[in-house]
N, C-alpha and C. Protein backbone atom coordinates (compact mmCIF):
# COMPACT_ATOMS: atom_id res chain seq x y z
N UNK A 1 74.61 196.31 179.10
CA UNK A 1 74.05 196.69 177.82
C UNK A 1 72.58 197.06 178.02
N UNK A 2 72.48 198.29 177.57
CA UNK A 2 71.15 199.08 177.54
C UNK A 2 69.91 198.16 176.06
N UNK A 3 69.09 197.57 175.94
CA UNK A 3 68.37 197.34 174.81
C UNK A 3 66.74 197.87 174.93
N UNK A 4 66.46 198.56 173.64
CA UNK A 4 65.27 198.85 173.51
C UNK A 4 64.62 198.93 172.23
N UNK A 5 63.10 198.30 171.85
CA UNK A 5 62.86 198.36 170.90
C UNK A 5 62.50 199.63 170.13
N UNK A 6 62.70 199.84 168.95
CA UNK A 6 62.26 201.31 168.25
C UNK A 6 61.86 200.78 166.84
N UNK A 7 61.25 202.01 166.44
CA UNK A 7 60.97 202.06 165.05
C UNK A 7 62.05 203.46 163.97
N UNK A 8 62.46 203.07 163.03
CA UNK A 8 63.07 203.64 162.30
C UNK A 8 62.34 204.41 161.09
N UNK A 9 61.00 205.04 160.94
CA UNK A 9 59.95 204.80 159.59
C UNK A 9 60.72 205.58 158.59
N UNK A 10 61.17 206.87 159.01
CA UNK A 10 61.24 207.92 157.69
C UNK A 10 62.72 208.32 157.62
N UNK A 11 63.64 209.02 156.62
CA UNK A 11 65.06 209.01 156.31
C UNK A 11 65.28 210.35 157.17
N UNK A 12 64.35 210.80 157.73
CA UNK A 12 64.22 211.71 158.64
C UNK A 12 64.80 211.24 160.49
N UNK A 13 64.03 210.16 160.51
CA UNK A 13 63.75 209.33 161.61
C UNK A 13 65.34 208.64 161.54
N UNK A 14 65.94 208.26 160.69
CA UNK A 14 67.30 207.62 160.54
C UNK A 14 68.36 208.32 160.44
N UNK A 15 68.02 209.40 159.81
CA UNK A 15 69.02 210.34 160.02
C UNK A 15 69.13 210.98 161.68
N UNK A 16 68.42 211.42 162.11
CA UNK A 16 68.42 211.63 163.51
C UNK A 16 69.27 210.95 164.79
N UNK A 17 68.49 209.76 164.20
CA UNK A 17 68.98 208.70 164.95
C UNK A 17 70.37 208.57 165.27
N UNK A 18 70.78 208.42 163.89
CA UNK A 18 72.47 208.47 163.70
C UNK A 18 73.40 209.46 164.50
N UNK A 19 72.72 210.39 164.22
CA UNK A 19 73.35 211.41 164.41
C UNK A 19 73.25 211.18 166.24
N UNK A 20 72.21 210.73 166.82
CA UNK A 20 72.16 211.02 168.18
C UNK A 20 73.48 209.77 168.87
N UNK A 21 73.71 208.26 167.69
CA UNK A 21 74.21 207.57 168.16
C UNK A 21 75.52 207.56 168.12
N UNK A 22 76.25 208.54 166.95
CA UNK A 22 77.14 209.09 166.86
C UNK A 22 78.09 209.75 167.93
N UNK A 23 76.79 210.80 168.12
CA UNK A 23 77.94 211.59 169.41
C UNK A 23 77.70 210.55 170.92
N UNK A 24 77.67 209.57 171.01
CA UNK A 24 77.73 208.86 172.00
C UNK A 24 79.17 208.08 172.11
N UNK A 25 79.86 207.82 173.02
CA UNK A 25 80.90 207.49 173.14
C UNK A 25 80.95 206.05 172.88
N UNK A 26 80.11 205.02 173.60
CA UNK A 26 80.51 203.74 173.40
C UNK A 26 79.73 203.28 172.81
N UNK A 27 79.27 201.66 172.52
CA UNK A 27 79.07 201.22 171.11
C UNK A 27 77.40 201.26 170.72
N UNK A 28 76.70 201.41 169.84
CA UNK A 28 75.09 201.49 169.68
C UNK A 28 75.22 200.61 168.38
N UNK A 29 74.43 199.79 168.64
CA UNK A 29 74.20 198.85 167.73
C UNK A 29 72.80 198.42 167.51
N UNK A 30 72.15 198.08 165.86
CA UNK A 30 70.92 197.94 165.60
C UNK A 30 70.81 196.22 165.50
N UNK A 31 70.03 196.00 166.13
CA UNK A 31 69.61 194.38 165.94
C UNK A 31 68.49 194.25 166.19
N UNK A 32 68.19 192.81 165.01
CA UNK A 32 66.66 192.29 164.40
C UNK A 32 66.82 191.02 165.63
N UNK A 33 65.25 190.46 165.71
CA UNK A 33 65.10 189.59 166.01
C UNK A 33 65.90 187.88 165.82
N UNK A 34 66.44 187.75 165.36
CA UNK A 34 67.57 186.47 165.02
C UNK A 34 68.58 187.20 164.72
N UNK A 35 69.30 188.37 165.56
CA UNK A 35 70.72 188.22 166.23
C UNK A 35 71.35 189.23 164.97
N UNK A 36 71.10 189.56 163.66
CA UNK A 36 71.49 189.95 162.85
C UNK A 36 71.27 191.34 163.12
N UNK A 37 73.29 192.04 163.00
CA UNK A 37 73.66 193.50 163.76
C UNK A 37 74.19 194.45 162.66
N UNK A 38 73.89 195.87 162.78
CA UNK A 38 74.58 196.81 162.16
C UNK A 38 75.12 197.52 163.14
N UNK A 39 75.71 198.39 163.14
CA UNK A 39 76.52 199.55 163.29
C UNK A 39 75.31 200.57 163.67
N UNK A 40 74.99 201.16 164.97
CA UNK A 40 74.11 202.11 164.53
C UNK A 40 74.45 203.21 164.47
N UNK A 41 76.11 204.04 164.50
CA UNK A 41 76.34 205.09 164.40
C UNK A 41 76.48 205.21 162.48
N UNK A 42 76.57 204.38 162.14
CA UNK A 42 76.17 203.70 160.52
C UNK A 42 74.96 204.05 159.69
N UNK A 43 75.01 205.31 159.04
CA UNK A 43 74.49 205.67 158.14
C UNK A 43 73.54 204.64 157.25
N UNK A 44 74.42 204.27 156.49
CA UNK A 44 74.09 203.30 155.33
C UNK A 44 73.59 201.95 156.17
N UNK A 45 74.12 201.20 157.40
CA UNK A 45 73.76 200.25 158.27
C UNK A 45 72.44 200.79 158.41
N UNK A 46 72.00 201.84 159.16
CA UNK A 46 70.47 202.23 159.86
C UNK A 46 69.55 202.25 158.47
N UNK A 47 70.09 202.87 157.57
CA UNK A 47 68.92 202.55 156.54
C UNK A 47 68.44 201.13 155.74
N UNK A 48 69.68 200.05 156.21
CA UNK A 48 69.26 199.09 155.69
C UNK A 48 68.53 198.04 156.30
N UNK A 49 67.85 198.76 157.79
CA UNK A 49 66.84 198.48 158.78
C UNK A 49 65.70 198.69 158.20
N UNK A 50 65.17 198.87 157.90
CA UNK A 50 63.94 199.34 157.09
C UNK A 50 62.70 198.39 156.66
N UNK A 51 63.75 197.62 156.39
CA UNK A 51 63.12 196.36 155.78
C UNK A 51 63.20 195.20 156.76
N UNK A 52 63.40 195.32 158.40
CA UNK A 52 63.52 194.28 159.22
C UNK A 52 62.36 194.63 159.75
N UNK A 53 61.37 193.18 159.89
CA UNK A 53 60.23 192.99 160.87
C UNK A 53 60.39 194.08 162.18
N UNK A 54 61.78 193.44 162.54
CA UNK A 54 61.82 193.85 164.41
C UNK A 54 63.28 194.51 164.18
N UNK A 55 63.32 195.60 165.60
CA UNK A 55 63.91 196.46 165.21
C UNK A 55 64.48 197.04 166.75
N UNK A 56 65.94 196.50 167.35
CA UNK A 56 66.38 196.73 168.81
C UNK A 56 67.49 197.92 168.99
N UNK A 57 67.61 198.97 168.96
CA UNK A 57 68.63 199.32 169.72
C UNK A 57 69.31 198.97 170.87
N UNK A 58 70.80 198.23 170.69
CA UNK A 58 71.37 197.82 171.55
C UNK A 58 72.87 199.01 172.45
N UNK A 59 72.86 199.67 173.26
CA UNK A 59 74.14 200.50 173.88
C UNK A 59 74.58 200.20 174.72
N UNK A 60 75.94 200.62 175.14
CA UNK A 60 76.58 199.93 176.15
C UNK A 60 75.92 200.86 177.14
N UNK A 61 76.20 202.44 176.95
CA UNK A 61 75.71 203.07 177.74
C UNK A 61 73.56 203.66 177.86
N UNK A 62 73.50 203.97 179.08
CA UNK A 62 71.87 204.39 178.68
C UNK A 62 71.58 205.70 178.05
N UNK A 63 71.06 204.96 176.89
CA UNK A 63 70.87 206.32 175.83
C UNK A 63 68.96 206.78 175.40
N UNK A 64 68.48 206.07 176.41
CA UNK A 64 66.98 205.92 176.57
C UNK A 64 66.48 207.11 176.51
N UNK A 65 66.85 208.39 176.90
CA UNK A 65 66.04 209.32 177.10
C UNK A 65 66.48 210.18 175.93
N UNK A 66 68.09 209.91 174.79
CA UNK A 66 67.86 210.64 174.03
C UNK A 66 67.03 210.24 172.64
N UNK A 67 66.99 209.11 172.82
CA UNK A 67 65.50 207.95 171.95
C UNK A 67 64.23 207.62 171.83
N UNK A 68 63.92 208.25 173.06
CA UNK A 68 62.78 208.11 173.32
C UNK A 68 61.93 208.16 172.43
N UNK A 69 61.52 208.97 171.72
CA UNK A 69 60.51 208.98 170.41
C UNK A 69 60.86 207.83 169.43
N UNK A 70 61.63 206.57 169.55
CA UNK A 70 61.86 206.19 168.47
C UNK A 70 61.52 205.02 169.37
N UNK A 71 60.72 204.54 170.48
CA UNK A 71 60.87 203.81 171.26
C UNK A 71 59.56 203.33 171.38
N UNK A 72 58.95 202.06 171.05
CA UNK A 72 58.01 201.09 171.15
C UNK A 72 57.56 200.65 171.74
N UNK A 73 56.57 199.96 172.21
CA UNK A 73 56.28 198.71 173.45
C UNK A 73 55.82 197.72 173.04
């Protein structure tokens, strides 16, 4: 499992996102700091990130370089 932190700010930024985690084959998942997961090929899931402190993209596969802009340190 690939994990990296990102930021989600604008419905711009989430929509994108989706869309990039979508056409990915295996699983992308959004998780906060205490373990709590959405769906990140999940529309309605990614926007209800918004409101989490901390903010992980989790994939099975490495999807780092098509994220990159959404990617923190």
């Amino acid at each position: 499992m690939h994990r990296h932190k990102i930021e989600l700010v604008t419905t711009a930024d989430i929509v994108e996102f989706v869309n990039i985690a979508t056409s990915e084959t295996g699983s992308v998942k959004l998780v906060d700091d205490t373990g709590f997961c959405v769906n990140g090929k999940s529309l309605l899931g990614a926007m209800a990130t918004v409101e989490w402190s901390s903010l992980y993209c989790v994939s099975e596969n490495d999807i780092y370089s098509k994220i990159s802009k959404f990617c923190v340190s």
